[in-house]
PDB file of N, CA and C in Angstrom:
ATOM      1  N   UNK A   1     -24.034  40.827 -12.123  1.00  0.00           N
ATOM      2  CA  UNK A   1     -24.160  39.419 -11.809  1.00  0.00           C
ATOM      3  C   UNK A   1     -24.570  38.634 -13.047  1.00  0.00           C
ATOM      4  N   UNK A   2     -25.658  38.929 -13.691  1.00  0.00           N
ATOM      5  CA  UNK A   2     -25.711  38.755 -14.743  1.00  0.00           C
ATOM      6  C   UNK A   2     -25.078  38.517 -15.802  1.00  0.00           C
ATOM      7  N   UNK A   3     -23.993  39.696 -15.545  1.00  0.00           N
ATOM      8  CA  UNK A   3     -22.907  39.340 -16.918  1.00  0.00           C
ATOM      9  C   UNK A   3     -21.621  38.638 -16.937  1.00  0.00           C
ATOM     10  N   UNK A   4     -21.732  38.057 -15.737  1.00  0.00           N
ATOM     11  CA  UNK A   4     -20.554  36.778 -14.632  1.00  0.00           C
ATOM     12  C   UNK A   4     -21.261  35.736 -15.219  1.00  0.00           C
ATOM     13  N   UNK A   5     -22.378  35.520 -14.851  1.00  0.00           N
ATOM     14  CA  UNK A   5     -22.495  34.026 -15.346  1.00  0.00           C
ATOM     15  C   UNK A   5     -23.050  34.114 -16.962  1.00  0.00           C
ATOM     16  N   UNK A   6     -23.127  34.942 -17.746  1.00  0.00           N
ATOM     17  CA  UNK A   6     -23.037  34.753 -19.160  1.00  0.00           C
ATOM     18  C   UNK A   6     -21.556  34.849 -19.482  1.00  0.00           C
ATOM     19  N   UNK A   7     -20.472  35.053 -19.166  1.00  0.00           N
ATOM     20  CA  UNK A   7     -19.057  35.118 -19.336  1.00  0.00           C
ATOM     21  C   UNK A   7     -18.972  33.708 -18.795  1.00  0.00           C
ATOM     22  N   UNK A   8     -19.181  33.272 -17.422  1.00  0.00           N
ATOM     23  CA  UNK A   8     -19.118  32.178 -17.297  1.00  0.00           C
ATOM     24  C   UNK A   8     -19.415  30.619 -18.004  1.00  0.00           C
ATOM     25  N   UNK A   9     -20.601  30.931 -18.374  1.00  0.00           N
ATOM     26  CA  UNK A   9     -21.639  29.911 -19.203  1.00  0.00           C
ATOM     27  C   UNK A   9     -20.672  29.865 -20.760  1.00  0.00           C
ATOM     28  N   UNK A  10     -20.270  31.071 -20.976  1.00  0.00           N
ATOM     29  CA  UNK A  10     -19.632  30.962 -22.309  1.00  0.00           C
ATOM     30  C   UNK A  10     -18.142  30.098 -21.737  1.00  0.00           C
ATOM     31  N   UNK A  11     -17.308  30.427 -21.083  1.00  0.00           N
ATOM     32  CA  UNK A  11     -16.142  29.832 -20.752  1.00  0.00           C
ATOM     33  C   UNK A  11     -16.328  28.387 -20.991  1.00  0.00           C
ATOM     34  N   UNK A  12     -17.667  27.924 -19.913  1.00  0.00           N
ATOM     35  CA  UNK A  12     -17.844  26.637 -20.201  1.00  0.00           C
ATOM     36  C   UNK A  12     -18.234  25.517 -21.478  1.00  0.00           C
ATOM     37  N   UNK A  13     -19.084  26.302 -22.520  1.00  0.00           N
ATOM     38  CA  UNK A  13     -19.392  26.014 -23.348  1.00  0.00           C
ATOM     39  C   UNK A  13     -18.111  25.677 -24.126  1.00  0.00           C
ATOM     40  N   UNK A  14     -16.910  26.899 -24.133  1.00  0.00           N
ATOM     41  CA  UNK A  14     -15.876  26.831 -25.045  1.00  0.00           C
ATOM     42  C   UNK A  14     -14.724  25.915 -24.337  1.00  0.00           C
ATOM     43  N   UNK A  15     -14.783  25.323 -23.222  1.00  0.00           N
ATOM     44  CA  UNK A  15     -14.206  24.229 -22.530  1.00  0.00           C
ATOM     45  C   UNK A  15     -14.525  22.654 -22.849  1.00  0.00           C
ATOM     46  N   UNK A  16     -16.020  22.594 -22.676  1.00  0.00           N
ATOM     47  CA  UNK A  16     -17.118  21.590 -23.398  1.00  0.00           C
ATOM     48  C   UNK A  16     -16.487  21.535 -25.250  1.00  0.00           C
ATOM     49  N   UNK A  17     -16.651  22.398 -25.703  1.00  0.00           N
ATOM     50  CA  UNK A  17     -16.329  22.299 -27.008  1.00  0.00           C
ATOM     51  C   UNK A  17     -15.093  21.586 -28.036  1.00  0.00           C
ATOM     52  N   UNK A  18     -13.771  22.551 -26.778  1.00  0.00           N
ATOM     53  CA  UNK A  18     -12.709  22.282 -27.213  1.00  0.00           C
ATOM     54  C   UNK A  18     -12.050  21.398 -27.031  1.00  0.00           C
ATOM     55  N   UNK A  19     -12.665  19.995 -26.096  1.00  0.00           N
ATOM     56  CA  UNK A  19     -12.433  18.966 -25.738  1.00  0.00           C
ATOM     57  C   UNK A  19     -11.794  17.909 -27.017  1.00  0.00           C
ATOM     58  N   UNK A  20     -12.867  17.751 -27.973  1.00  0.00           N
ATOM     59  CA  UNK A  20     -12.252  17.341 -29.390  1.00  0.00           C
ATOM     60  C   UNK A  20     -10.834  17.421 -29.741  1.00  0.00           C
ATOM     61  N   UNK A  21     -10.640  18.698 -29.645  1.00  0.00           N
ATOM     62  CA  UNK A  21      -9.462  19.801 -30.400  1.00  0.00           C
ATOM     63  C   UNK A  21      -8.338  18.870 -29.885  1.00  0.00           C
ATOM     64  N   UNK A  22      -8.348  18.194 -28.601  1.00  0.00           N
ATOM     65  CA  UNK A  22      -6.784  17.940 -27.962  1.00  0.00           C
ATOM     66  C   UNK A  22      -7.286  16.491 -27.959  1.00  0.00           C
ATOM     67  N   UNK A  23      -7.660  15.973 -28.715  1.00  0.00           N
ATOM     68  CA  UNK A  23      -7.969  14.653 -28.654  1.00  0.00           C
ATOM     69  C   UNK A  23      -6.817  14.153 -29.338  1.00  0.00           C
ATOM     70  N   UNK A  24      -6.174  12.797 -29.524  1.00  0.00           N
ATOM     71  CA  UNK A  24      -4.768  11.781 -29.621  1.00  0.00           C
ATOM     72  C   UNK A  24      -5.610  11.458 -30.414  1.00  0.00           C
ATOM     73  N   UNK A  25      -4.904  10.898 -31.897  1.00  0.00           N
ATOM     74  CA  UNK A  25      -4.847   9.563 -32.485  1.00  0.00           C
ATOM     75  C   UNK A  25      -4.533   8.783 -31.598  1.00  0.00           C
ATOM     76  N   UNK A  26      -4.880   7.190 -32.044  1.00  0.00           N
ATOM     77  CA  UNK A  26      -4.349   6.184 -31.326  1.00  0.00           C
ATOM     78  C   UNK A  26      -2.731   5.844 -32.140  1.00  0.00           C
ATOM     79  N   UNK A  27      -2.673   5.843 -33.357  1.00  0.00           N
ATOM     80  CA  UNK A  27      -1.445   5.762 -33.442  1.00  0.00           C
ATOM     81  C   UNK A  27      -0.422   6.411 -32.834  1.00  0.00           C
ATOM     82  N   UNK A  28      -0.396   7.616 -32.525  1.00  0.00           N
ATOM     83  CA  UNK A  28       0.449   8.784 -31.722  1.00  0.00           C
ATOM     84  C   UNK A  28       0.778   8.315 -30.842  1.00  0.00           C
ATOM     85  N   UNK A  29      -0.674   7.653 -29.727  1.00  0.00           N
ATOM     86  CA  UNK A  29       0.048   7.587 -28.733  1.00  0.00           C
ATOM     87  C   UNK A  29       0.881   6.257 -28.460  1.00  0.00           C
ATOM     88  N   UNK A  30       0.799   5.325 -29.218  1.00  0.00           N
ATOM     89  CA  UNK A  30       1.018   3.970 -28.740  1.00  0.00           C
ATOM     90  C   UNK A  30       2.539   3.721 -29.082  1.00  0.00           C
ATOM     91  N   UNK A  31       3.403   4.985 -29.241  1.00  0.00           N
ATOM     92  CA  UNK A  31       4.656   4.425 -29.081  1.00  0.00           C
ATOM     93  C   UNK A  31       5.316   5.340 -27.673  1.00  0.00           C
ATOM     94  N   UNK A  32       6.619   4.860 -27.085  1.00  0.00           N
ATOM     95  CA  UNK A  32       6.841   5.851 -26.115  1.00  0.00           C
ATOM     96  C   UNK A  32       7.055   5.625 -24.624  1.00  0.00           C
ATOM     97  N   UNK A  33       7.250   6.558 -23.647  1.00  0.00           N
ATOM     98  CA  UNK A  33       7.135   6.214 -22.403  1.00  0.00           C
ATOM     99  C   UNK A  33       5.995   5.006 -21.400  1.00  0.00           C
ATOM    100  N   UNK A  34       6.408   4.564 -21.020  1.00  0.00           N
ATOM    101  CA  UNK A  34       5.148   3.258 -19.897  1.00  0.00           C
ATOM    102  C   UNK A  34       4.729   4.970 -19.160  1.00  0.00           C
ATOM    103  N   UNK A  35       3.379   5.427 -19.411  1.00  0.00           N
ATOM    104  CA  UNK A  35       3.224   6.564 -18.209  1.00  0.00           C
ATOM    105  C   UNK A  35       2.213   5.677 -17.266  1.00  0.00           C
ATOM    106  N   UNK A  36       1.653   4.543 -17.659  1.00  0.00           N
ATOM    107  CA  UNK A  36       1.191   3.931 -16.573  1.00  0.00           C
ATOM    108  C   UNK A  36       1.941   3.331 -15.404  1.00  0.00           C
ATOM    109  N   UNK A  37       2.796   2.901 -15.712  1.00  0.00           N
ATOM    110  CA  UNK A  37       3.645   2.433 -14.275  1.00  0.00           C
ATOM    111  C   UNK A  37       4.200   3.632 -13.638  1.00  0.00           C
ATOM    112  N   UNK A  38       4.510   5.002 -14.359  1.00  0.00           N
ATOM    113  CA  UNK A  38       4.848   6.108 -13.525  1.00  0.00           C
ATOM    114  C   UNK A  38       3.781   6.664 -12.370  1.00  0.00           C
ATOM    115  N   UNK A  39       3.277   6.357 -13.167  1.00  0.00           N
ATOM    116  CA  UNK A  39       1.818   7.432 -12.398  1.00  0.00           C
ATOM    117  C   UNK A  39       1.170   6.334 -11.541  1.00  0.00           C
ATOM    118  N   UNK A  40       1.842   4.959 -11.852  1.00  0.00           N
ATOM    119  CA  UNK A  40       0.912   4.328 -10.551  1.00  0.00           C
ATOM    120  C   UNK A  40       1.866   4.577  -9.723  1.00  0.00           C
ATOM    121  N   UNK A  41       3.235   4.798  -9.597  1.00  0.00           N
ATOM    122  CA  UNK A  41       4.145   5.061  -8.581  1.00  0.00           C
ATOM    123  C   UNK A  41       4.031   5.985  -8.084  1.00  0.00           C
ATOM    124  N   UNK A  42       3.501   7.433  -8.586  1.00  0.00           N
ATOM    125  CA  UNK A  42       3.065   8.577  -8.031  1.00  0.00           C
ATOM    126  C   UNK A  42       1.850   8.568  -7.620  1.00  0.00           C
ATOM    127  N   UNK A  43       1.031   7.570  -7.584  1.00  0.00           N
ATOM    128  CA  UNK A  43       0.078   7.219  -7.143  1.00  0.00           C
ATOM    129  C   UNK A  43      -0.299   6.553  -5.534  1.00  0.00           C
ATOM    130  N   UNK A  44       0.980   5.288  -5.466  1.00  0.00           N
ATOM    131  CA  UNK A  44       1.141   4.828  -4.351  1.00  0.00           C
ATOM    132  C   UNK A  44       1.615   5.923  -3.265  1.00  0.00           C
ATOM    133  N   UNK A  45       2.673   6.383  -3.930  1.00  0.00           N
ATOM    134  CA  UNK A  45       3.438   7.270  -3.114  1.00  0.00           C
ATOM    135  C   UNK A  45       2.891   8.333  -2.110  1.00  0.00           C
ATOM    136  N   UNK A  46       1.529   9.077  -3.235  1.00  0.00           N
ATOM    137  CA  UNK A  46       0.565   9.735  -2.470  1.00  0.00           C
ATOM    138  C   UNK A  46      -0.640   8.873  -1.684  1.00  0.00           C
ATOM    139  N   UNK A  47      -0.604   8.135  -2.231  1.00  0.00           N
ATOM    140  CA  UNK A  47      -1.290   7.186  -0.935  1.00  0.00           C
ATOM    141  C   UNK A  47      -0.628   7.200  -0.056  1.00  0.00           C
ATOM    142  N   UNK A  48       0.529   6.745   0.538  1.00  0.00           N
ATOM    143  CA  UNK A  48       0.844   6.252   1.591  1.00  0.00           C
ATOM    144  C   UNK A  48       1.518   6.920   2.596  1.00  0.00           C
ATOM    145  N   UNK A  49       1.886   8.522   1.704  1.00  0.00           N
ATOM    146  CA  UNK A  49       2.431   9.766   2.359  1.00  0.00           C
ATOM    147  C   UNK A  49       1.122  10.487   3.356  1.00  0.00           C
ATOM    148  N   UNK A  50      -0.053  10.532   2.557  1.00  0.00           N
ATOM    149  CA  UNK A  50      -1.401  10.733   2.761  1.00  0.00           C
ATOM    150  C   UNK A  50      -1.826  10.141   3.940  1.00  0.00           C
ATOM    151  N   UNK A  51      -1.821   8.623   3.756  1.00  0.00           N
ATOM    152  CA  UNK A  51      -1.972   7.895   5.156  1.00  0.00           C
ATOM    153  C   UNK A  51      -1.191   7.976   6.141  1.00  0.00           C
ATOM    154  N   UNK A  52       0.012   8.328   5.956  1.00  0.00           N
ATOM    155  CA  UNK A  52       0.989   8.489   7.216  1.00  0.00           C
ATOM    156  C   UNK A  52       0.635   9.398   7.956  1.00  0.00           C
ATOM    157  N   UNK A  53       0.152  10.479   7.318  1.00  0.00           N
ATOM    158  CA  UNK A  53      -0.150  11.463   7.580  1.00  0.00           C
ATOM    159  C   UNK A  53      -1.209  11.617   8.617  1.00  0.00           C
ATOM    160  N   UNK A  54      -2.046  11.265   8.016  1.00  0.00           N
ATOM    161  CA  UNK A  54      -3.051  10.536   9.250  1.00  0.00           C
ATOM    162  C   UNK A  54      -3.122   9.289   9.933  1.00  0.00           C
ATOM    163  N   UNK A  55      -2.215   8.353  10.098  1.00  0.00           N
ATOM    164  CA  UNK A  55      -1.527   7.766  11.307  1.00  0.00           C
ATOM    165  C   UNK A  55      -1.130   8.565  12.020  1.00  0.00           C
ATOM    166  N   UNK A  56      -0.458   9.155  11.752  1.00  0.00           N
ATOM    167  CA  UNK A  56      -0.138  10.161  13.099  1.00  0.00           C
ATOM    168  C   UNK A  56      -0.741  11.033  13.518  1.00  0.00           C
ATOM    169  N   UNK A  57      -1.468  11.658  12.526  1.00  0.00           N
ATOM    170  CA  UNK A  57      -2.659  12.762  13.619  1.00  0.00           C
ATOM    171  C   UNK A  57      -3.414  11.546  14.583  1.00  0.00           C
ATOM    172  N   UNK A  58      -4.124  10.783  14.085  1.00  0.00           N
ATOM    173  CA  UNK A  58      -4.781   9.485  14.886  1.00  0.00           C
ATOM    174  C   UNK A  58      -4.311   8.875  16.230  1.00  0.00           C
ATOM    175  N   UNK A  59      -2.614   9.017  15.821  1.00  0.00           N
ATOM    176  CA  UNK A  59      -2.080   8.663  17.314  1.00  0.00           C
ATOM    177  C   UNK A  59      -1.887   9.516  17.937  1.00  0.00           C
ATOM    178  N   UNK A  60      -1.701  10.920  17.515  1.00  0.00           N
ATOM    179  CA  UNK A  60      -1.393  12.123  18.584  1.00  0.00           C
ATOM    180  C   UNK A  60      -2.859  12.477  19.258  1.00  0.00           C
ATOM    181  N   UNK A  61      -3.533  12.202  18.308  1.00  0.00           N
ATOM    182  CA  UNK A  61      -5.208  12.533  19.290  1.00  0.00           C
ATOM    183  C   UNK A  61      -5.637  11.375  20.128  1.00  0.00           C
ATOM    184  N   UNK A  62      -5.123  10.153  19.671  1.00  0.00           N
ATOM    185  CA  UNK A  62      -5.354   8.852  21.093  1.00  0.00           C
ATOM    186  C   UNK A  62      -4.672   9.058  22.053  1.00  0.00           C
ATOM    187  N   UNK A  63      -2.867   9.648  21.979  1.00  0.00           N
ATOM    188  CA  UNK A  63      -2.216   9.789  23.304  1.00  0.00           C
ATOM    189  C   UNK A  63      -2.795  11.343  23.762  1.00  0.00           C
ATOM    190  N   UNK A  64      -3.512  11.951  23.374  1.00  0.00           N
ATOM    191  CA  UNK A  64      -3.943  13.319  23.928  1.00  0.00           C
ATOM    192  C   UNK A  64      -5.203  12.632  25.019  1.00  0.00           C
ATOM    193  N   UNK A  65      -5.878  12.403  23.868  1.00  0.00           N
ATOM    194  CA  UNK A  65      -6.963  11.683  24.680  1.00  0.00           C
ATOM    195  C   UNK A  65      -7.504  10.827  26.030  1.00  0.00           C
ATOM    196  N   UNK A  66      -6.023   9.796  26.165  1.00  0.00           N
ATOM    197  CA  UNK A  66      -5.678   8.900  27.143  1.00  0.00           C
ATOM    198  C   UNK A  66      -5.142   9.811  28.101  1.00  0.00           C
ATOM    199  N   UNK A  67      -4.323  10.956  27.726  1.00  0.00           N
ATOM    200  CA  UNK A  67      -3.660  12.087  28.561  1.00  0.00           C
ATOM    201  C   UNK A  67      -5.039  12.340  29.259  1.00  0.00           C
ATOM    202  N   UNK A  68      -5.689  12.865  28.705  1.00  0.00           N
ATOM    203  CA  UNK A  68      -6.891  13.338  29.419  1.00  0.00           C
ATOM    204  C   UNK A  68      -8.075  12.805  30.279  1.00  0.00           C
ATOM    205  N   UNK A  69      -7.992  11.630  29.406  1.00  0.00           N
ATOM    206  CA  UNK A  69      -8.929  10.367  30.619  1.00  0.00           C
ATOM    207  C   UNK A  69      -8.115   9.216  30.734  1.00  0.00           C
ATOM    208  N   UNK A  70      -7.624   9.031  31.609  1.00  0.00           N
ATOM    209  CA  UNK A  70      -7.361   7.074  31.484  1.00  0.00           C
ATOM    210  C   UNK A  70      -7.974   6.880  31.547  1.00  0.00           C
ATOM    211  N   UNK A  71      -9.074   6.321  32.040  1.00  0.00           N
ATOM    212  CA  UNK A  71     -10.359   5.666  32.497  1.00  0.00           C
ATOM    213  C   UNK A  71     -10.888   5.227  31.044  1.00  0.00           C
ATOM    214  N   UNK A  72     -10.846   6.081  30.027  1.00  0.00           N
ATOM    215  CA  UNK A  72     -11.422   5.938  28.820  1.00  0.00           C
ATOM    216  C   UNK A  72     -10.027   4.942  27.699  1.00  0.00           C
ATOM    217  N   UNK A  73      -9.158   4.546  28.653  1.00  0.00           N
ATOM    218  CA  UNK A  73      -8.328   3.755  27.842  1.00  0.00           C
ATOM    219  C   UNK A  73      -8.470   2.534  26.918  1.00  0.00           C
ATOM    220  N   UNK A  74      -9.252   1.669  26.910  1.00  0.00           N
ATOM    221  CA  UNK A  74      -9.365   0.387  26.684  1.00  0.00           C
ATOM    222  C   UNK A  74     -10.429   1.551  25.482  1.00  0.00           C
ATOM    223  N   UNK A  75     -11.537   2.301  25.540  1.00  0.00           N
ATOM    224  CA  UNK A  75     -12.057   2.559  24.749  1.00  0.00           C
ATOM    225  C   UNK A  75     -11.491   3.122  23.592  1.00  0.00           C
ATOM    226  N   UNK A  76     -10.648   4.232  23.599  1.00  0.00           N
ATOM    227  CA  UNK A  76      -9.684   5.197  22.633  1.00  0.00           C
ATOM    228  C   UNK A  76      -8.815   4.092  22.110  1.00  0.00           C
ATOM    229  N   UNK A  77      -8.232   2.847  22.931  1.00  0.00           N
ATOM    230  CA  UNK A  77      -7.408   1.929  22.282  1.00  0.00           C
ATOM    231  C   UNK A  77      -8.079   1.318  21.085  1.00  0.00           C
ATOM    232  N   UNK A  78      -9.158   0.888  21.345  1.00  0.00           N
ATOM    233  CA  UNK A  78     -10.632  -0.040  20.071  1.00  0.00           C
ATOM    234  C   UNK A  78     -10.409   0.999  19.434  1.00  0.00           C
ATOM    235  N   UNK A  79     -10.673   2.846  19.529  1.00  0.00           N
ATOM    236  CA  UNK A  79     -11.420   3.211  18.302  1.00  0.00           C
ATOM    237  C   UNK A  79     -10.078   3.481  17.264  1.00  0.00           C
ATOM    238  N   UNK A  80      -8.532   3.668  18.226  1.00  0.00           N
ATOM    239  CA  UNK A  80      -7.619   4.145  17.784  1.00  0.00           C
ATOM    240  C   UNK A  80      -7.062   2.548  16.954  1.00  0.00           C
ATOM    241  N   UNK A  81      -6.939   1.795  17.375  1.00  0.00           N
ATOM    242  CA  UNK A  81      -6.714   0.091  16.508  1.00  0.00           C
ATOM    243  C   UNK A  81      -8.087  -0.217  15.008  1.00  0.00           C
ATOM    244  N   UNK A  82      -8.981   0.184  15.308  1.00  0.00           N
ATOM    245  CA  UNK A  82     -10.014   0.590  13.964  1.00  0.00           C
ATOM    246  C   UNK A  82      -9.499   1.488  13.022  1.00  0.00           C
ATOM    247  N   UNK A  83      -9.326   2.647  13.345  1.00  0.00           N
ATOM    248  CA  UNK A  83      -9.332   4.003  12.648  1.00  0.00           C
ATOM    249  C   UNK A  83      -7.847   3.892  11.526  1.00  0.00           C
ATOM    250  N   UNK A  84      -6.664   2.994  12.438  1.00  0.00           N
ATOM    251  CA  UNK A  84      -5.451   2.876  11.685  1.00  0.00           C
ATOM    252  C   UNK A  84      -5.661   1.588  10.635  1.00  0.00           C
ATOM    253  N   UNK A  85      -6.477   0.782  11.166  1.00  0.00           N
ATOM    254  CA  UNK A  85      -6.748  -0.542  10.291  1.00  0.00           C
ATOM    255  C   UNK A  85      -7.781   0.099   8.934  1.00  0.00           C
ATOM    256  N   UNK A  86      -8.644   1.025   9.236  1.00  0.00           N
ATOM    257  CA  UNK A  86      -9.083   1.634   7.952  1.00  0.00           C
ATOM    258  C   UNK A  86      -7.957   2.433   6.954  1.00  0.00           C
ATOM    259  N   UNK A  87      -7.352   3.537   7.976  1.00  0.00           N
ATOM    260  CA  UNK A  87      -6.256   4.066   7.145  1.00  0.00           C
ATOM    261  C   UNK A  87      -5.540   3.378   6.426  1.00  0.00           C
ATOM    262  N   UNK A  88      -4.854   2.204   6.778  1.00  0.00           N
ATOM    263  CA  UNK A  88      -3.979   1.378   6.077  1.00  0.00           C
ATOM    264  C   UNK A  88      -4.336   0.177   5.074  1.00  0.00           C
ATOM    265  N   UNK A  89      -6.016   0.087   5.299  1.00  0.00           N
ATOM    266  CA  UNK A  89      -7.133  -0.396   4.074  1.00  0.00           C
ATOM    267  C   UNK A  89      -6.732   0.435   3.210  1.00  0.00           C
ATOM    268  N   UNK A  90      -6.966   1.680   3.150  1.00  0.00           N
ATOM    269  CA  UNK A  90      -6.965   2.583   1.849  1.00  0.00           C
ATOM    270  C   UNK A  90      -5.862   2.629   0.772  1.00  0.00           C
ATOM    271  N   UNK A  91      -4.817   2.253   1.858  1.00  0.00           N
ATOM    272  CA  UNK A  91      -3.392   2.287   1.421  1.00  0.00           C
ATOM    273  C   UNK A  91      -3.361   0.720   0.012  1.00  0.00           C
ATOM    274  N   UNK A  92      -3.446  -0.323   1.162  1.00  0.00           N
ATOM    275  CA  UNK A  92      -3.727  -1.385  -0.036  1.00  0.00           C
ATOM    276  C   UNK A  92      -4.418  -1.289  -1.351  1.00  0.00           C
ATOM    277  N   UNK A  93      -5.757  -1.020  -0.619  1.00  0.00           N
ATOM    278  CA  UNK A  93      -7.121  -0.887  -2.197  1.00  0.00           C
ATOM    279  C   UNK A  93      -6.248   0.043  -3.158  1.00  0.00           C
ATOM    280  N   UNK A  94      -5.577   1.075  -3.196  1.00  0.00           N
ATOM    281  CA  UNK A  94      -4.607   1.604  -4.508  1.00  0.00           C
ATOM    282  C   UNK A  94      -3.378   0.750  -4.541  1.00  0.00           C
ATOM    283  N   UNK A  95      -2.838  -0.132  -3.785  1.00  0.00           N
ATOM    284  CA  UNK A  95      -2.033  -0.761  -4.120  1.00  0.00           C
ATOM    285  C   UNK A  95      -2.373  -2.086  -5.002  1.00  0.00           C
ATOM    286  N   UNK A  96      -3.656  -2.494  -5.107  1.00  0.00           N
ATOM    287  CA  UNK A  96      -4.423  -3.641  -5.451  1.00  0.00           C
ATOM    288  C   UNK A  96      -5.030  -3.169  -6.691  1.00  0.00           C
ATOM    289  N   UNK A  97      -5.444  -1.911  -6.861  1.00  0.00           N
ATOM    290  CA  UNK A  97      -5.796  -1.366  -7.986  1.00  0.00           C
ATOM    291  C   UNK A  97      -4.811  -0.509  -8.852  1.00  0.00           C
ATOM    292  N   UNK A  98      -3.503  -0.632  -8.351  1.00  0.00           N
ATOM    293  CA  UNK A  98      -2.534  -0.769  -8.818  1.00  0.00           C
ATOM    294  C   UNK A  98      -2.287  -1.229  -9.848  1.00  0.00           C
ATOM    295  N   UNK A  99      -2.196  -2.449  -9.192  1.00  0.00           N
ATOM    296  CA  UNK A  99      -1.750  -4.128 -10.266  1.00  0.00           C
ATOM    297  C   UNK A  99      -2.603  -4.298 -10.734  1.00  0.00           C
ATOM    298  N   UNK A 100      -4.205  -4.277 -10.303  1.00  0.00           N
ATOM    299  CA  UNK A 100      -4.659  -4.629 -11.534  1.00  0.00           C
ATOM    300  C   UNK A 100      -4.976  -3.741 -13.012  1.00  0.00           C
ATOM    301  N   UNK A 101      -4.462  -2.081 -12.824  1.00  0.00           N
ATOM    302  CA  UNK A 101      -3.846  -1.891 -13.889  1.00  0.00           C
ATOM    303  C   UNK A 101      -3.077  -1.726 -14.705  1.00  0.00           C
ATOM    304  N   UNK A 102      -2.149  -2.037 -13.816  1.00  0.00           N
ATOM    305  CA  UNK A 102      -0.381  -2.379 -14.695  1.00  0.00           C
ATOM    306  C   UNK A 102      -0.463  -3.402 -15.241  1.00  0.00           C
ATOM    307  N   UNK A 103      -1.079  -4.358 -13.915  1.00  0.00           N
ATOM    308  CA  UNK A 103      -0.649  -6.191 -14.945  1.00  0.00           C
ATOM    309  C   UNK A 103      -1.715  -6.376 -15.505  1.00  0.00           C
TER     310      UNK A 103
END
């Protein structure tokens, strides 16, 4: 055990270290591909694949739910109309922080 985290501790040290080593001039990088507008597109994209994603678990557990109680309808409707209005918050705030680092 001992000799895991001194192998370890060293890994890290030489991770910590070599950080320098792969460091850019600024001249280097400043000619070349826009990778900011790429990566905010791969950015949105996983946002909103992400959120879909859970839109629909959200609605399959409200119509499970209602399956199981009506009575509890009007309630599962509030928490299920919240829960998608947050999901689709999240979606914006990277779409908003988007632009404000592209433009």
């Amino acid at each position: 055990m001992k000799k895991m985290l001194m192998v370890l501790f060293v890994m890290m040290m030489f991770s910590i270290l070599a950080v320098p080593a792969f460091a850019q001039t600024g001249g280097a990088a400043a000619g070349g591909t826009n990778w900011v507008a790429i990566t905010a597109g791969f950015a949105i994209a996983i946002a909103a694949g992400l959120a879909a994603q859970g839109q629909g678990k959200v609605g399959a557990a409200a119509c499970e739910a209602m399956a199981r109680n009506p009575a509890a309808r009007s309630f599962i409707q509030l928490a299920l109309i919240l829960g998608l209005a947050f999901i689709e918050s999240l979606v914006l705030f990277t779409l908003v922080i988007i632009f404000v680092k592209v433009v």
